[in-house]
Protein backbone atom coordinates (compact mmCIF):
# COMPACT_ATOMS: atom_id res chain seq x y z
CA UNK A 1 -0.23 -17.91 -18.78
CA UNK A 2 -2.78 -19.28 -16.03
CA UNK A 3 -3.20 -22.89 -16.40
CA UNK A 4 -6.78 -23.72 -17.47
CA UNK A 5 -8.51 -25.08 -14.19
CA UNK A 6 -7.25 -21.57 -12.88
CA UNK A 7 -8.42 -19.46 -15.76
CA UNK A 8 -12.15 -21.22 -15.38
CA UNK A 9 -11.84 -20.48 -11.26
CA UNK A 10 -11.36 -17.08 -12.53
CA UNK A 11 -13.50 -16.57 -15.38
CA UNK A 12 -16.25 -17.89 -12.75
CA UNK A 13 -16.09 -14.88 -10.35
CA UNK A 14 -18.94 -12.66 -9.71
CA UNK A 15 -19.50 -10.52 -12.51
CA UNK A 16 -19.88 -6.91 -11.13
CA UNK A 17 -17.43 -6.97 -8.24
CA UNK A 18 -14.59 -4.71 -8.43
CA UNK A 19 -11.24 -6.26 -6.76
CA UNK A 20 -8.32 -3.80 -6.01
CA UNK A 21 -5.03 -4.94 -5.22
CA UNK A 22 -2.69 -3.56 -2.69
CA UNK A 23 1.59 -3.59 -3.32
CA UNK A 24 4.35 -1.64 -1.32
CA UNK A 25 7.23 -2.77 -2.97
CA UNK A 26 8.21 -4.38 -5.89
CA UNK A 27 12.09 -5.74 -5.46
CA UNK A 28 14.53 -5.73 -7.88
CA UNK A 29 15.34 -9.53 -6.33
CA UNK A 30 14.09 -11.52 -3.69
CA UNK A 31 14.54 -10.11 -0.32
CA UNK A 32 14.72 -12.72 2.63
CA UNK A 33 14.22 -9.50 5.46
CA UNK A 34 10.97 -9.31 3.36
CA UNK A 35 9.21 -12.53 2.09
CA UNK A 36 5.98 -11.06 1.22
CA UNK A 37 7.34 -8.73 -0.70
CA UNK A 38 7.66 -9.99 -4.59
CA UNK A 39 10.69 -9.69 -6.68
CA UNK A 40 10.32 -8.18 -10.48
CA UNK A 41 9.48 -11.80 -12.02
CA UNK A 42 6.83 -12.80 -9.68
CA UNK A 43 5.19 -9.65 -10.06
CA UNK A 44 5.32 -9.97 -13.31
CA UNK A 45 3.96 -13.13 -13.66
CA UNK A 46 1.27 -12.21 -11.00
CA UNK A 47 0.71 -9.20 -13.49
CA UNK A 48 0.67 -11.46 -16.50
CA UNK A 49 -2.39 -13.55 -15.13
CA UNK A 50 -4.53 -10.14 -13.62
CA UNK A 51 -4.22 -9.63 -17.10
CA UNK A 52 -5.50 -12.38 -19.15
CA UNK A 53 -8.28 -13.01 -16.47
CA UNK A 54 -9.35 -9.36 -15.49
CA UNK A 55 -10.95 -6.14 -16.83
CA UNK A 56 -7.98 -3.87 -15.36
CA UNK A 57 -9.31 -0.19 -14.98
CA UNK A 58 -7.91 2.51 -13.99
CA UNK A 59 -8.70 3.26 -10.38
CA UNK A 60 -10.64 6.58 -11.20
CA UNK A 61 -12.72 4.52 -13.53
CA UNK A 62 -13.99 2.01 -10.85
CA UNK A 63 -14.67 4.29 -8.19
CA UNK A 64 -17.24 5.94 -10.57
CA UNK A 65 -17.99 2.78 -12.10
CA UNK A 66 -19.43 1.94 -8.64
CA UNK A 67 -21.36 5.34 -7.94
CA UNK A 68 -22.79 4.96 -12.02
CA UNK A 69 -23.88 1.33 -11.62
CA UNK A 70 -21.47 0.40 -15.18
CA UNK A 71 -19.34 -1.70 -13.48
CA UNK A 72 -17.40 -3.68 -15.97
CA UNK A 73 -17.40 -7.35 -15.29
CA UNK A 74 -14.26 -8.51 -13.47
CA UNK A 75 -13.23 -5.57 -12.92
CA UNK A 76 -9.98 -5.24 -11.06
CA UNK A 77 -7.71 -2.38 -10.70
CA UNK A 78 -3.73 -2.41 -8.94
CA UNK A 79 -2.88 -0.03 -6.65
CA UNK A 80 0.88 0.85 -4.44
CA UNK A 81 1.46 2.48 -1.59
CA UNK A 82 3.62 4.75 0.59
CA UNK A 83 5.82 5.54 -2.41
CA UNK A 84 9.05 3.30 -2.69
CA UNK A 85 11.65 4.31 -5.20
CA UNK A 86 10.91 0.60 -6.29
CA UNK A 87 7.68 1.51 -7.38
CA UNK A 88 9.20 3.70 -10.21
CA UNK A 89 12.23 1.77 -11.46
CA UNK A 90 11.08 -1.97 -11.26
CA UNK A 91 7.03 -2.19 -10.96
CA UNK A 92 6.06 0.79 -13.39
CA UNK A 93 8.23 -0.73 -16.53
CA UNK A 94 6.94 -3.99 -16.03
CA UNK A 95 3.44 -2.39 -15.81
CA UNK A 96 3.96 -0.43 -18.97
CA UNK A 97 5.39 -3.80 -20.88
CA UNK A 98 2.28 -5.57 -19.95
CA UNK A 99 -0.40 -2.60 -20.69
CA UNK A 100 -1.77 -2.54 -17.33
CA UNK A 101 -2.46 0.84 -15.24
CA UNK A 102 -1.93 1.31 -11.40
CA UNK A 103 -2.85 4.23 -9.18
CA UNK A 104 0.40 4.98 -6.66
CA UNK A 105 -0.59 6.97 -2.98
CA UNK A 106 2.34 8.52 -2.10
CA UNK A 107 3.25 9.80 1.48
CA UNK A 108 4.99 13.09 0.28
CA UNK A 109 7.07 13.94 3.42
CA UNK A 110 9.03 10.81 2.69
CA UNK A 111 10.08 11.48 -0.56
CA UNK A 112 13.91 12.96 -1.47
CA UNK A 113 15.84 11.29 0.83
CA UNK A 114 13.31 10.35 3.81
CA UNK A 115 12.11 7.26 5.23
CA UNK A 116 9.49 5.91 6.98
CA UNK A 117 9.82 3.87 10.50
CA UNK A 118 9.24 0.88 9.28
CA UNK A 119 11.70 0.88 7.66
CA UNK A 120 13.97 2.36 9.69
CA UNK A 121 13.90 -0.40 11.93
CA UNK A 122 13.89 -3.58 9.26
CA UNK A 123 17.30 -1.50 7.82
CA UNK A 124 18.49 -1.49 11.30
CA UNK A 125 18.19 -4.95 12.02
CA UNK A 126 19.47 -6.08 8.90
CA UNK A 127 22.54 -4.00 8.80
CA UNK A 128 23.29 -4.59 13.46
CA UNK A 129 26.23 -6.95 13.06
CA UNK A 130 25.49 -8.59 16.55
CA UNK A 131 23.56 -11.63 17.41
CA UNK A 132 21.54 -9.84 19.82
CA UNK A 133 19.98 -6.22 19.90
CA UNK A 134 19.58 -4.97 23.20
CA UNK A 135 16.55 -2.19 22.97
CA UNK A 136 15.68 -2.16 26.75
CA UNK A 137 16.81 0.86 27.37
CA UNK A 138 14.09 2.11 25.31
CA UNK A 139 11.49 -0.22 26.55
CA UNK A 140 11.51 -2.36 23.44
CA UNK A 141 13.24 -5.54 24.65
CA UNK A 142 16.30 -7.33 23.39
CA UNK A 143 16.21 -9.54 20.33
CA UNK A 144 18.17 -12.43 18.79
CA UNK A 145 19.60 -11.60 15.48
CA UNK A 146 21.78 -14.56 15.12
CA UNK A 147 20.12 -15.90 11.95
CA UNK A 148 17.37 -14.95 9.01
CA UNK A 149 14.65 -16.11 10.63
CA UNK A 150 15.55 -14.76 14.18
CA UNK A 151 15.76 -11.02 12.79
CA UNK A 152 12.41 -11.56 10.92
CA UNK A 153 10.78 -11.75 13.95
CA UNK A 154 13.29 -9.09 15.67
CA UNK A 155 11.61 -7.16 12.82
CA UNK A 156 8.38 -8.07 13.73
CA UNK A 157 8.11 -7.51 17.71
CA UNK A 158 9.77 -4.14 17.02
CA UNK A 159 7.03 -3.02 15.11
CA UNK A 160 4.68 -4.38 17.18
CA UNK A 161 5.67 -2.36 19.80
CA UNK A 162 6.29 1.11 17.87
CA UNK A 163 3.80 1.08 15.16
CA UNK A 164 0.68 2.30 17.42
CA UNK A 165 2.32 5.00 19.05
CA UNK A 166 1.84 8.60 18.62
CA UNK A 167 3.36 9.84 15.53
CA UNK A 168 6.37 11.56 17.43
CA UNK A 169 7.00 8.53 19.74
CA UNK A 170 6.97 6.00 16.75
CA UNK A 171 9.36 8.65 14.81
CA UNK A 172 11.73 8.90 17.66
CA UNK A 173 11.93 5.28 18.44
CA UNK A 174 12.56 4.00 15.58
CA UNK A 175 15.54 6.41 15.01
CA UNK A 176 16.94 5.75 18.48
CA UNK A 177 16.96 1.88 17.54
CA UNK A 178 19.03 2.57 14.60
CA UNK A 179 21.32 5.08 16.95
CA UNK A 180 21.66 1.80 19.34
CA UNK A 181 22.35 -0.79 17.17
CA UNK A 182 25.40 2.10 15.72
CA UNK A 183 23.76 1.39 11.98
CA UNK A 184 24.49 3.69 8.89
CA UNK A 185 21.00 4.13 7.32
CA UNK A 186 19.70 4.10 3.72
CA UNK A 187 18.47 7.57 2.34
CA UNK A 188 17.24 5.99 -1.14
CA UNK A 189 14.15 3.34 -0.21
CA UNK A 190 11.41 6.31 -1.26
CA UNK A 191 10.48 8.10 -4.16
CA UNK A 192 12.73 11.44 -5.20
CA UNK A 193 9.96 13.99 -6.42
CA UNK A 194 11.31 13.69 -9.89
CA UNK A 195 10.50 9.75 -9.83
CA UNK A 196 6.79 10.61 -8.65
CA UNK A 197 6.46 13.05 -11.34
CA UNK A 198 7.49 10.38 -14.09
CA UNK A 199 4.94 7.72 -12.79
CA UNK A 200 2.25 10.68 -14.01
CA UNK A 201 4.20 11.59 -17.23
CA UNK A 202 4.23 7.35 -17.98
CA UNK A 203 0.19 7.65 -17.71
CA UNK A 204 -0.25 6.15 -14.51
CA UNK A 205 -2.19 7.89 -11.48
CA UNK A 206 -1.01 9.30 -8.39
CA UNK A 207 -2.93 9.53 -5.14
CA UNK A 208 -3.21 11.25 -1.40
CA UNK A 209 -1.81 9.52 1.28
CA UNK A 210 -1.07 12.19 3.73
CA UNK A 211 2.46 14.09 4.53
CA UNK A 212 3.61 11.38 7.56
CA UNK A 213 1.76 8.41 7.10
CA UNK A 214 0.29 8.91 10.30
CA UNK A 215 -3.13 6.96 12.13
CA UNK A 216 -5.79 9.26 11.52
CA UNK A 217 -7.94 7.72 14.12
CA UNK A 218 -4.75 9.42 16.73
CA UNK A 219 -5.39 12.88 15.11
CA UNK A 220 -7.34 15.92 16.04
CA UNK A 221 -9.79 16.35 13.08
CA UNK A 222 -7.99 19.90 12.08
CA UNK A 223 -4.36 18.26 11.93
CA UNK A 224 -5.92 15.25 9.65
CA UNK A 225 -7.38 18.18 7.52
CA UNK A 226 -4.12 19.62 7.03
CA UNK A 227 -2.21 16.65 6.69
CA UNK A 228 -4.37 15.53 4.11
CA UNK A 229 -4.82 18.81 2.18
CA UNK A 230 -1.00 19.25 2.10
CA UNK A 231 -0.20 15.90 0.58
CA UNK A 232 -2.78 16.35 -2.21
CA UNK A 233 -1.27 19.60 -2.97
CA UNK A 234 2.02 18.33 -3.44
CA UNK A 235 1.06 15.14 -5.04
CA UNK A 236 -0.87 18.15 -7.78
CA UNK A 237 2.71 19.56 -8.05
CA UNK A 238 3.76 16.60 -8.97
CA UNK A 239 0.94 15.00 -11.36
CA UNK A 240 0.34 18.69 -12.91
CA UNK A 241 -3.26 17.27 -12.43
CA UNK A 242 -6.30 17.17 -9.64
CA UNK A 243 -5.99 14.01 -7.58
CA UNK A 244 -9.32 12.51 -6.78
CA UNK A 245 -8.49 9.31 -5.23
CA UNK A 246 -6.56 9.16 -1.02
CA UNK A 247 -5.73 5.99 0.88
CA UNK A 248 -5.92 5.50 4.19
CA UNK A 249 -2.13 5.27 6.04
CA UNK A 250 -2.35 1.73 7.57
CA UNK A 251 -6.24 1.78 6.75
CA UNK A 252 -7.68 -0.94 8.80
CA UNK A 253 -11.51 0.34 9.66
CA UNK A 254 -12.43 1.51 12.86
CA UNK A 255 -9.01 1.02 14.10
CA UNK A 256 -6.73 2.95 11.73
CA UNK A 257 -9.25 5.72 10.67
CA UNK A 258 -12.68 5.82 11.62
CA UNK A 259 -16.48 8.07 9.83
CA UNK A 260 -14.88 11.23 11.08
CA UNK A 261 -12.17 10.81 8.58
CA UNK A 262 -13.99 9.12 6.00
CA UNK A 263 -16.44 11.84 6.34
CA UNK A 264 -13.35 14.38 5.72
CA UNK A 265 -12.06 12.92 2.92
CA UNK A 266 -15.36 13.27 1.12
CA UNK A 267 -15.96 16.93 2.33
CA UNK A 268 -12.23 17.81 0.57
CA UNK A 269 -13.87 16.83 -2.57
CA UNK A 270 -12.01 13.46 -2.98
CA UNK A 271 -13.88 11.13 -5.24
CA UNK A 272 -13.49 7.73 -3.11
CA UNK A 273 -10.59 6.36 -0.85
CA UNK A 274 -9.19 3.11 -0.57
CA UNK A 275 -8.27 1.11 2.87
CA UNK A 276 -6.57 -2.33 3.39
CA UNK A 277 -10.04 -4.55 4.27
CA UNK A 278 -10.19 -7.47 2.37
CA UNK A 279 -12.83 -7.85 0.02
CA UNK A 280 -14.26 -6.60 -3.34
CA UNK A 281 -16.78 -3.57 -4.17
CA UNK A 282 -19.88 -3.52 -6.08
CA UNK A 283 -22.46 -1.24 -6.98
CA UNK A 284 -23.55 0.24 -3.69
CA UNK A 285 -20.59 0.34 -2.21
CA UNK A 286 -19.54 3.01 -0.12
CA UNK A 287 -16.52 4.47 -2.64
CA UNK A 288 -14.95 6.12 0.11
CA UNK A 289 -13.98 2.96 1.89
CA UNK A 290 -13.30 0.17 -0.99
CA UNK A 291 -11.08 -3.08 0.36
CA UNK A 292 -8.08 -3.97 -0.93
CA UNK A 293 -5.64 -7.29 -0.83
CA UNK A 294 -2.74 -8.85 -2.19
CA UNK A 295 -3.03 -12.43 -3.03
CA UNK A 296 0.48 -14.10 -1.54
CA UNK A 297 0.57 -17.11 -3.54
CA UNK A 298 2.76 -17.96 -6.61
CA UNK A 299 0.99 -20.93 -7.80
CA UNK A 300 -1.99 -20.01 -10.45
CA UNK A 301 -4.36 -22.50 -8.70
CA UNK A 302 -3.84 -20.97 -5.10
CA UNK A 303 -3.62 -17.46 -6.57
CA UNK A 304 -7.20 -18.15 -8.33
CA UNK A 305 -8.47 -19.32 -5.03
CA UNK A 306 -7.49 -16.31 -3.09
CA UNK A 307 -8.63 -13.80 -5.54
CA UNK A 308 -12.34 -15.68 -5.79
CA UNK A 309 -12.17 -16.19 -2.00
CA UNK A 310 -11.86 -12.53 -1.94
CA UNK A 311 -14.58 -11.12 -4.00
CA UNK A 312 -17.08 -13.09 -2.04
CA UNK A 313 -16.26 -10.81 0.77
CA UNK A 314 -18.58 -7.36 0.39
CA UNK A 315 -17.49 -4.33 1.03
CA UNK A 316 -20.11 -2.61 3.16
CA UNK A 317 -23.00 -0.36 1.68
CA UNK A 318 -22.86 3.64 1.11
CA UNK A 319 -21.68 4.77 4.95
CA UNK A 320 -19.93 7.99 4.60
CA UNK A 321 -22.43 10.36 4.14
């Protein structure tokens, strides 16, 4: 239970704003490789106090919510993305026990057995058994793994220098760091397709998010079509129902996608999109480009604080059409 200073910080938030938080993972125990990820009983107490303080809706039902003007007050809805085999077997139960509903996008080309280069590269660095990874050869530098904290930002400057790349480039680097540091590889981090498809038969939602995760503001228009037409039809496989909603890979405005594809997602008869600006919706808002965040703190005070700090960030007006 919130305490009751951060109940009253809650119960004080602008009425018809809808918040929408953001996970990737939900770990079956704390991870130190990733710190802002939470483990099963912070997200469950996290869950516990959306709960008691919130309206939670379906996603579905706030993006029409928004277009109807019958926005429920505190409205909040939880969202995951890329599709992590975590999702499934820790976050769903604990959503289920609690009563709560989540919408999950799910990049499909990474389910069964693939993996995506993020995490190709935080697996590598946690399993290189040196104290330093030499990636010059590859133009990526050499990094100190000697300790927690020195492969966290190993991690970090990695990324940094792959994530922006074209799709191939950041595909191919990331497996020739792993081939360098000489590290067997996990094949289990992502949804199988029968773990999706149970995540629909428990009730909750499933979303687009594209076959490869890639930045849509890199793509030719016709490639983004395609990319996003073929993940919705195997995400429809999966559901045995139309999906309506699509989020953004990466989905920072104007640098990760831009109008073009906002434009394209409501021509392919999506109902609204999601990307990861912080902020709330309201009435108005343009539904194919509602904010999300994930309030980081643990303590019910701070975590109050963040989530009204939040909704007193707008989401821009109607944009897309």
């Amino acid at each position: 239970m919130l305490d009751s200073l951060a109940a009253l910080v809650l119960r004080s938030v602008p009425p018809s704003r809808l918040s929408v938080l953001i996970y990737h993972r939900v770990l079956a125990v704390p991870d130190p490789l990733l710190p802002n990820e939470p483990a099963a009983d912070e997200f469950e107490r996290t869950m516990k106090w959306v709960r008691d303080a919130f309206n939670v809706i379906p996603l579905a039902e706030g993006v029409a919510a928004l277009k109807d003007g019958r926005l429920p007050t505190r409205a909040l809805s939880i969202t995951f993305d890329d599709g992590y085999a975590n999702n499934e077997s820790v976050a769903a139960p604990i959503l289920a026990r609690l009563g709560l509903h989540a919408t999950f996008f799910i990049a499909t080309g990474f389910l069964d057995g693939g993996r995506m280069f993020n995490d190709t590269v935080i697996e590598t660095v946690r399993g290189f058994t040196g104290t330093e990874l030499d990636l010059n050869a590859i133009g990526l530098g050499c990094h100190d793994t000697e300790g927690i904290e020195q492969r966290r930002r190993a991690i970090d400057a990695i990324l940094v220098g792959i994530k922006y790349r074209p799709e191939a480039d950041r595909a191919y680097l990331a497996e020739r760091v792993g081939q360098i540091a000489g590290v067997a590889l996990p094949e289990n981090l992502m949804m199988t397709s029968e773990q999706a498809s149970n995540l629909a038969r428990m009730g909750f939602a499933l979303g687009g998010h594209m076959v490869t995760h890639p930045i849509l503001a890199q793509l030719d228009i016709d490639v983004a079509r395609h990319e996003i037409e073929e993940g919705r039809r195997f995400i429809e496989e999966l559901s045995g129902g139309r999906v309506g909603l699509f989020a953004y890979p990466n989905g920072k405005p104007n640098r990760d996608y831009g109008m073009a594809a906002a434009r394209l997602v409501r021509e392919l008869g999506f109902d609204g999109a999601v990307s990861t600006s912080r902020g709330a919706a309201r009435v108005g808002s343009d539904p194919y480009q509602i904010p999300r965040f994930t309030p980081w703190n643990a303590r019910p005070l701070h975590f109050a604080a963040q989530i009204w700090t939040n909704l007193a960030r707008v989401a821009p007006a109607y944009a897309t059409a």
